[in-house]
N, C-alpha and C. Protein backbone atom coordinates (compact mmCIF):
# COMPACT_ATOMS: atom_id res chain seq x y z
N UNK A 1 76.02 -53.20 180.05
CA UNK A 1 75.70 -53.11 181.46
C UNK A 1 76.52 -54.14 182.23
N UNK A 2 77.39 -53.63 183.20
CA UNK A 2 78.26 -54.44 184.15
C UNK A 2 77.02 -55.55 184.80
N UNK A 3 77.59 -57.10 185.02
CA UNK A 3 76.84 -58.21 184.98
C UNK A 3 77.52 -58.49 186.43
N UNK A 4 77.51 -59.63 187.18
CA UNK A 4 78.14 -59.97 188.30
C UNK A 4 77.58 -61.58 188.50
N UNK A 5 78.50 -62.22 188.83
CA UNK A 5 78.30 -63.58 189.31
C UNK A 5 79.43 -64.07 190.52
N UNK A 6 78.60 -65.06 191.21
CA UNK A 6 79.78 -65.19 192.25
C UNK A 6 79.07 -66.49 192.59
N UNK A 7 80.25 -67.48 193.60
CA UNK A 7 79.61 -68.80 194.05
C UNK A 7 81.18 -69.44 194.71
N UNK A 8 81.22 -70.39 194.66
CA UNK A 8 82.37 -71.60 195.06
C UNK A 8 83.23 -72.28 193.87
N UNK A 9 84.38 -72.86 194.20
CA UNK A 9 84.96 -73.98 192.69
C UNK A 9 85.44 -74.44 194.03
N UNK A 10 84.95 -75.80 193.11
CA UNK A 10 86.86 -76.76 193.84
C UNK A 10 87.63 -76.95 192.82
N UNK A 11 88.89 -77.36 193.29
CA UNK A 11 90.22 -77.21 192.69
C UNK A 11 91.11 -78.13 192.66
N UNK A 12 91.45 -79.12 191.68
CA UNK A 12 92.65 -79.87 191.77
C UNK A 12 93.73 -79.46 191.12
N UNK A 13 94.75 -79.91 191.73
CA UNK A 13 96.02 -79.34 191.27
C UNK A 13 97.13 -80.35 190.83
N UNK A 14 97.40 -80.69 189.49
CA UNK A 14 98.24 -82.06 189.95
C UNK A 14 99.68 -81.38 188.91
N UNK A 15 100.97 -81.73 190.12
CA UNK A 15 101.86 -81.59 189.55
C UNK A 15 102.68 -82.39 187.88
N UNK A 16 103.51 -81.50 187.59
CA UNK A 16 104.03 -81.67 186.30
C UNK A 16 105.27 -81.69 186.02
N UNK A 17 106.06 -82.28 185.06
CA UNK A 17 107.57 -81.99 184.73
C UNK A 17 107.67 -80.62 184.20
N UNK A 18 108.20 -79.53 184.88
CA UNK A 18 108.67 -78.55 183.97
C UNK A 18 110.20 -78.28 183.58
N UNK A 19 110.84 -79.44 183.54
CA UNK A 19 112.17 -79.39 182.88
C UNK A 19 113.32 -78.47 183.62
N UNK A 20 112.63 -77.41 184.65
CA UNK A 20 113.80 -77.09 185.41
C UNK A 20 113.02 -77.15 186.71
N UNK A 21 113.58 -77.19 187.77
CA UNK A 21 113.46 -77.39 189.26
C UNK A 21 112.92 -75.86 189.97
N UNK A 22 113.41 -75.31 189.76
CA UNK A 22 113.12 -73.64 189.88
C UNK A 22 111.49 -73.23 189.62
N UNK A 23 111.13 -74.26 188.30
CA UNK A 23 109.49 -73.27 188.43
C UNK A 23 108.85 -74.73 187.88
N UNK A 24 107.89 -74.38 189.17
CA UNK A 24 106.66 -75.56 189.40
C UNK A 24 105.68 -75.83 188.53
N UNK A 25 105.30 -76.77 187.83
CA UNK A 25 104.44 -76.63 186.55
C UNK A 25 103.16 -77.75 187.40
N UNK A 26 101.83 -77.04 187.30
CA UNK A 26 100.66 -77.82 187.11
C UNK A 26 99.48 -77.69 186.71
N UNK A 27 99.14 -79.08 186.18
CA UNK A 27 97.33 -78.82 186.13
C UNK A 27 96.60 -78.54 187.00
N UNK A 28 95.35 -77.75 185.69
CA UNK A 28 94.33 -77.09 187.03
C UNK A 28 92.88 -77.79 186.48
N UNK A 29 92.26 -78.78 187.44
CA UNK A 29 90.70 -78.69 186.96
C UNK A 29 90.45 -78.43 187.90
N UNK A 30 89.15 -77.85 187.89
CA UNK A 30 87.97 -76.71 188.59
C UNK A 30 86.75 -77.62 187.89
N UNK A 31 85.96 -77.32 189.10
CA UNK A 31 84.29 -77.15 189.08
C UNK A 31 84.03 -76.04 189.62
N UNK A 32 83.27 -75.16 188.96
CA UNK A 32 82.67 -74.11 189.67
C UNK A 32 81.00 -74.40 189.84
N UNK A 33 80.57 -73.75 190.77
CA UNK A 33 78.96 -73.69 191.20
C UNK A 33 78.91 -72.19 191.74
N UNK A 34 77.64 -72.35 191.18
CA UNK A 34 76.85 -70.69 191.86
C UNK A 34 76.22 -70.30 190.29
N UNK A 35 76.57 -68.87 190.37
CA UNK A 35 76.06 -68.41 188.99
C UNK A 35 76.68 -68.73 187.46
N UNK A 36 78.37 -69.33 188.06
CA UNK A 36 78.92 -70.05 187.07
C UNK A 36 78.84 -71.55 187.31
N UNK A 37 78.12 -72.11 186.35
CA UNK A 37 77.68 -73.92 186.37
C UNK A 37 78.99 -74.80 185.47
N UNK A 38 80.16 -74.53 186.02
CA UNK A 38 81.51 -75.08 184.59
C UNK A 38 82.23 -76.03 184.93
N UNK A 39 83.14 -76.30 184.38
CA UNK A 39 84.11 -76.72 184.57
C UNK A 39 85.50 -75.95 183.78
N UNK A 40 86.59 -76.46 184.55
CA UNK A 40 87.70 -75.78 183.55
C UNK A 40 89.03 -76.51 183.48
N UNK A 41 89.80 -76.76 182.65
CA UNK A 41 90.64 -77.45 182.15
C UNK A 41 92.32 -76.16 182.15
N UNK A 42 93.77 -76.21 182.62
CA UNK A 42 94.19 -75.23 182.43
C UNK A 42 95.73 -75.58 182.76
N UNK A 43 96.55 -74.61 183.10
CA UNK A 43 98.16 -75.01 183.07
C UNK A 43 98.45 -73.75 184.04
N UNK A 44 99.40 -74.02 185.18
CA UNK A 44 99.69 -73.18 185.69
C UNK A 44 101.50 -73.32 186.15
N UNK A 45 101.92 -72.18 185.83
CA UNK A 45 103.77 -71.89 185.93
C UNK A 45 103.92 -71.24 186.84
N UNK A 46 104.70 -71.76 188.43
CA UNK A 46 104.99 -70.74 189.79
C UNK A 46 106.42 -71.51 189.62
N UNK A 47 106.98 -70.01 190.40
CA UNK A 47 108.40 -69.82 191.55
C UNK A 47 108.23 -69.19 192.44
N UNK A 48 108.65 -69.95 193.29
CA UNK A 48 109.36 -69.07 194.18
C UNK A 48 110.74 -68.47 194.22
N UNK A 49 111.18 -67.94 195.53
CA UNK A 49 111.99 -67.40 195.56
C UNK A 49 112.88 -67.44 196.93
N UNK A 50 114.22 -67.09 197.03
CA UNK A 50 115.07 -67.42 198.23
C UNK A 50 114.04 -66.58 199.85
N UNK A 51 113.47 -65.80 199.47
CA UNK A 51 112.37 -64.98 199.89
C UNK A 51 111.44 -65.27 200.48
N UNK A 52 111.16 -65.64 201.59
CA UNK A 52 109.90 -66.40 202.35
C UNK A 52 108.70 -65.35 201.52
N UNK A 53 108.46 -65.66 201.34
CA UNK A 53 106.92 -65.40 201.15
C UNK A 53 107.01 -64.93 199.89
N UNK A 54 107.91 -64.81 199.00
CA UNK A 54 107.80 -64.07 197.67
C UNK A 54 107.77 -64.97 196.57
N UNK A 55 106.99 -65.08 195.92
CA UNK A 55 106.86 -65.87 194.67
C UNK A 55 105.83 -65.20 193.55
N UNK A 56 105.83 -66.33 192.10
CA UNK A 56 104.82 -65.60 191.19
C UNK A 56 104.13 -67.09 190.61
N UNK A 57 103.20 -66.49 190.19
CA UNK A 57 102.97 -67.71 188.98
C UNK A 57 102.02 -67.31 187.86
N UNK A 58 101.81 -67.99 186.77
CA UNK A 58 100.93 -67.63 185.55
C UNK A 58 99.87 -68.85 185.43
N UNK A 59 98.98 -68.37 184.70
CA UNK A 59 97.91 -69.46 184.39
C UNK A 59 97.50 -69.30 183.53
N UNK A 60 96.63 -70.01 182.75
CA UNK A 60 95.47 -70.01 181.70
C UNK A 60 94.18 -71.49 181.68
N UNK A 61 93.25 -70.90 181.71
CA UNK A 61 92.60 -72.20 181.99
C UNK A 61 90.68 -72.00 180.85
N UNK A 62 90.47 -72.82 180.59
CA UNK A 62 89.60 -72.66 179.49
C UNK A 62 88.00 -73.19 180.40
N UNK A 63 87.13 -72.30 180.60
CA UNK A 63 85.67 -72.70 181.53
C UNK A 63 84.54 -72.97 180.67
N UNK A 64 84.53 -74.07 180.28
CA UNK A 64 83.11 -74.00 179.82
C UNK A 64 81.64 -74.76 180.39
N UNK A 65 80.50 -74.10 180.05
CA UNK A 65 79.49 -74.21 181.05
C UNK A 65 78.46 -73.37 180.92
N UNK A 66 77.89 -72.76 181.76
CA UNK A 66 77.01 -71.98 181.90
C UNK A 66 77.15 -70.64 183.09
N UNK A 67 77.35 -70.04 182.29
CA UNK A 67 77.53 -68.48 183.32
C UNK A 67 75.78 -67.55 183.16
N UNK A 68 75.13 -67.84 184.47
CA UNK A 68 73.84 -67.08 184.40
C UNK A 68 72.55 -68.17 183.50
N UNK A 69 72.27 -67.94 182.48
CA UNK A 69 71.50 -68.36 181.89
C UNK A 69 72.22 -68.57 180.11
N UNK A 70 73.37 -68.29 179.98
CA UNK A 70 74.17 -68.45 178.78
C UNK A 70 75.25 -69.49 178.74
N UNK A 71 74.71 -70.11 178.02
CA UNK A 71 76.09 -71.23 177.66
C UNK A 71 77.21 -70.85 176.16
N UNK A 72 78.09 -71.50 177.07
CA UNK A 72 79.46 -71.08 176.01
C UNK A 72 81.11 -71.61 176.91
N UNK A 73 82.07 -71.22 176.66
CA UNK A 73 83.04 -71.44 177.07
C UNK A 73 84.32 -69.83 176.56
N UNK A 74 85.55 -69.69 177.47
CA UNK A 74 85.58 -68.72 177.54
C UNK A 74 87.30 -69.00 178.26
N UNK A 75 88.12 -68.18 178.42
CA UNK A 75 90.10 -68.45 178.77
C UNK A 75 89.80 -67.11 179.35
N UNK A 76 90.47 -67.60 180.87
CA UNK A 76 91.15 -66.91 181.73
C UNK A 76 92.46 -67.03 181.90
N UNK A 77 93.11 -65.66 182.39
CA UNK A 77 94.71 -65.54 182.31
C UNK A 77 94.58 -65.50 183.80
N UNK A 78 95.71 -65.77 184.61
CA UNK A 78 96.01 -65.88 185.63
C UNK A 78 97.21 -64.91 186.10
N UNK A 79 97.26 -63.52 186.63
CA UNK A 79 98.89 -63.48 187.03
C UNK A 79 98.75 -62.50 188.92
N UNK A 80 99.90 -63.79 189.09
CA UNK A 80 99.46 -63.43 190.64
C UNK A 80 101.02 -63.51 191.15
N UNK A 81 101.14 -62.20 191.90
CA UNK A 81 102.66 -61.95 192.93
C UNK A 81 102.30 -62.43 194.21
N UNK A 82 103.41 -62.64 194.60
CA UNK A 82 103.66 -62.41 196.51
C UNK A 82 104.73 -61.80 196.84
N UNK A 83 104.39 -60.56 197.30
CA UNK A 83 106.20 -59.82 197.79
C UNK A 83 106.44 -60.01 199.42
N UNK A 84 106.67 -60.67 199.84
CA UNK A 84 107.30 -61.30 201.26
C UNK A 84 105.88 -61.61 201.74
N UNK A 85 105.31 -62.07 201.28
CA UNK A 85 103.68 -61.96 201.62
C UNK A 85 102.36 -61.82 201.82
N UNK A 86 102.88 -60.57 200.91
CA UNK A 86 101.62 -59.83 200.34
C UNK A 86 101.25 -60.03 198.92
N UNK A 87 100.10 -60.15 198.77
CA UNK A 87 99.45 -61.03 197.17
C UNK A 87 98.96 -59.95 196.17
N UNK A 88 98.80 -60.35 195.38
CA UNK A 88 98.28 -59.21 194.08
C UNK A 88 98.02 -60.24 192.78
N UNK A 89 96.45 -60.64 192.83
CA UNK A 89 96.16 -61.44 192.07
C UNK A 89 95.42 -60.97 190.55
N UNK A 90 95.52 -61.08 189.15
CA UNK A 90 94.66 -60.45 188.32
C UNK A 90 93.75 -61.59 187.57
N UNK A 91 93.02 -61.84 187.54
CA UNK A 91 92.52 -62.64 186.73
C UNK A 91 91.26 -62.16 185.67
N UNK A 92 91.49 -62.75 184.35
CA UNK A 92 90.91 -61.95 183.45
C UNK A 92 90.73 -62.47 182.22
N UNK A 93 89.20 -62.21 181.59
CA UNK A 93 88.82 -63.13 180.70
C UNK A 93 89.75 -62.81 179.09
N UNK A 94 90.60 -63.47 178.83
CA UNK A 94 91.16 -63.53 177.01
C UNK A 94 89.92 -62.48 176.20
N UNK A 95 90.63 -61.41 175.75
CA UNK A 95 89.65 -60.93 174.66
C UNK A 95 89.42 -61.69 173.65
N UNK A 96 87.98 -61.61 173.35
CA UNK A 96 87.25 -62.75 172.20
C UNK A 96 87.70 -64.22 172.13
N UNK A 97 87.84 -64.56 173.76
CA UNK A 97 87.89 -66.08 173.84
C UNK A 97 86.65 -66.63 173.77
N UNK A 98 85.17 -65.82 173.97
CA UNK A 98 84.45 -66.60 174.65
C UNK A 98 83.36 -67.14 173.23
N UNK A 99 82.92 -68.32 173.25
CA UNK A 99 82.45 -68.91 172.41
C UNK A 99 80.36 -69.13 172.69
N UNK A 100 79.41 -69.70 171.64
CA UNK A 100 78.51 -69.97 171.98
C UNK A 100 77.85 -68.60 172.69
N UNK A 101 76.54 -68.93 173.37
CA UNK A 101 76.21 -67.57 174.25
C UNK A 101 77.34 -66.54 175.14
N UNK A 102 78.84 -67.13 174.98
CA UNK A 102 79.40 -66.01 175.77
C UNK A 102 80.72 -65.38 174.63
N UNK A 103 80.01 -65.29 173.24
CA UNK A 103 80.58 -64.77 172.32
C UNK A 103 80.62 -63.28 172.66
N UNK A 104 81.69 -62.68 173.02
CA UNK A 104 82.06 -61.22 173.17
C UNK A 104 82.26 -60.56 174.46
N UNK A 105 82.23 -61.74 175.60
CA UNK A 105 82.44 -61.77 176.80
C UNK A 105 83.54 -60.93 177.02
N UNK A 106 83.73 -60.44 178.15
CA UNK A 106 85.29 -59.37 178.98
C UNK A 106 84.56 -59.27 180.23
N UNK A 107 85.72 -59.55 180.70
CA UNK A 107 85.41 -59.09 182.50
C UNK A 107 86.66 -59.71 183.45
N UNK A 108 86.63 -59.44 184.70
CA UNK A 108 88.16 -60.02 185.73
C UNK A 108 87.08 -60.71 186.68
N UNK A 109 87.87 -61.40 187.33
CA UNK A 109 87.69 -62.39 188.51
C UNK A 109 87.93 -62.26 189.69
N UNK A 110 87.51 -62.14 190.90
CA UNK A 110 88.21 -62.41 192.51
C UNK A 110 88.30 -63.39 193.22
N UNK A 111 89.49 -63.75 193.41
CA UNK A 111 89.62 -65.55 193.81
C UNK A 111 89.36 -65.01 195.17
N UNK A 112 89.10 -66.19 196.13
CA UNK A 112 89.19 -65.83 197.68
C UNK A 112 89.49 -67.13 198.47
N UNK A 113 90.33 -67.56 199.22
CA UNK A 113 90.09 -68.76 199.58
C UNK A 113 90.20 -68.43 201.42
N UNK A 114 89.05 -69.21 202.20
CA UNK A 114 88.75 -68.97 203.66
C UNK A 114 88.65 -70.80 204.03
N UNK A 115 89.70 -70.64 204.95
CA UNK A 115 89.87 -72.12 205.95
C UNK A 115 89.55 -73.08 204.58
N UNK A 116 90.16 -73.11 203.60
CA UNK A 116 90.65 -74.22 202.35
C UNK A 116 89.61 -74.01 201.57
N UNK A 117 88.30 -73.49 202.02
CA UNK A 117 87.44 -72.89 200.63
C UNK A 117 87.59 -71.84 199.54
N UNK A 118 87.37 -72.24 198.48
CA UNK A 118 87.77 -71.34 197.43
C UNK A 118 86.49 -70.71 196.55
N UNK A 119 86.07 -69.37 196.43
CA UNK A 119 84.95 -68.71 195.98
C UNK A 119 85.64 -67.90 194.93
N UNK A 120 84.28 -67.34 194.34
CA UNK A 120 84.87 -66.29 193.27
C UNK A 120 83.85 -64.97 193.25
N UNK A 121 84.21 -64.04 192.49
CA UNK A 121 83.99 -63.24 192.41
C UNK A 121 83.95 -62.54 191.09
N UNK A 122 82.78 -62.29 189.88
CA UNK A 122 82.84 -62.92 188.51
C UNK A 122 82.58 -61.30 188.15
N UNK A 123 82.57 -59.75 187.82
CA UNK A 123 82.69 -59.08 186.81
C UNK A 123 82.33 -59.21 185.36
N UNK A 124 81.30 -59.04 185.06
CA UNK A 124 81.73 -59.54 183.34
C UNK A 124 81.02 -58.02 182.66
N UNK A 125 81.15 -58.51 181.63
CA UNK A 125 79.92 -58.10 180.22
C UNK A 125 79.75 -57.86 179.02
N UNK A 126 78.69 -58.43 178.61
CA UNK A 126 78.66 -59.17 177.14
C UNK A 126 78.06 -58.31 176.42
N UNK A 127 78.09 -58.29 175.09
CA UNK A 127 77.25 -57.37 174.23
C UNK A 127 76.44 -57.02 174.21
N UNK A 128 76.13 -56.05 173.99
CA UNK A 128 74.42 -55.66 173.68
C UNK A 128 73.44 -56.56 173.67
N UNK A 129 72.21 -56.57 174.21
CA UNK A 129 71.60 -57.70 174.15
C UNK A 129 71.99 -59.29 174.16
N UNK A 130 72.83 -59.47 174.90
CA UNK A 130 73.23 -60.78 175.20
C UNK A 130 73.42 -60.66 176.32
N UNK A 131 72.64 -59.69 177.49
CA UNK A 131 72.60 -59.82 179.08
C UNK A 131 71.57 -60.69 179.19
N UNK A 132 72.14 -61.66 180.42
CA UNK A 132 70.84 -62.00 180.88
C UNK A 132 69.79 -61.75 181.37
N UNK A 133 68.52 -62.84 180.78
CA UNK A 133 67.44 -61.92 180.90
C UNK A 133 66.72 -61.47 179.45
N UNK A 134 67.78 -61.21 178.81
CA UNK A 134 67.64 -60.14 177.48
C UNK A 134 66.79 -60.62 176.99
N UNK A 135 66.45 -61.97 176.54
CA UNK A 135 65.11 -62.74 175.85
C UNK A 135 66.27 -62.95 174.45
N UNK A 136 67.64 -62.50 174.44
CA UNK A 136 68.15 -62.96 173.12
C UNK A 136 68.75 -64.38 173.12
């Protein structure tokens, strides 16, 4: 049964050496709040491009915490375009990353960010009887 969680993160971002000038390397920690209680630890690779507004970047970042009433930890992939401006973000949980109560986890993400706030938008679902609630 499709699950849903949603709430706020904040976000630090601290730059990195990535050995060429062309693509931007940094860390990502996150706190999230709402129905996800985490934190997350992660690495993120952008370029741009001669292209106002066109760039890409990749991520991966590892959340562990409490999603709902289940604890565990769990890797999201990150891959997000801009073609002169326009965005196309995917974010999406690693098959059989997720550990503890979120052993068998899958689901995508919706980032959103309004006047520098950043929310989410959480999709999931876990095995059989490991919804919350379930009493398992």
């Amino acid at each position: 049964m499709p699950m849903h969680a949603r709430g706020a993160f904040d976000v630090k971002l601290t730059p990195q050496s990535s050995g060429d000038e062309s693509i931007g390397r940094l860390m990502i920690d996150k706190q999230f709040h709402g129905d996800l209680e985490a934190t997350s630890r992660g690495e993120m690779l952008a370029a741009g491009t001669e292209t106002k507004g066109s760039a890409g970047y990749v991520a991966l970042e590892k959340v562990t915490g409490r999603l709902h009433d289940r604890d565990g930890s769990f890797i999201l992939q990150h891959t997000g375009t801009m073609t002169r401006g326009e965005g196309k973000l995917k974010v999406e949980v690693i098959p059989d990353s997720g550990t503890g109560d979120l052993k068998g986890l899958t689901g995508s993400m919706a980032i959103a960010i309004s006047d520098g706030n950043h929310s989410y938008e959480f999709d999931y679902n876990l095995p059989s009887g490991q919804e919350p609630g379930s009493g398992e």
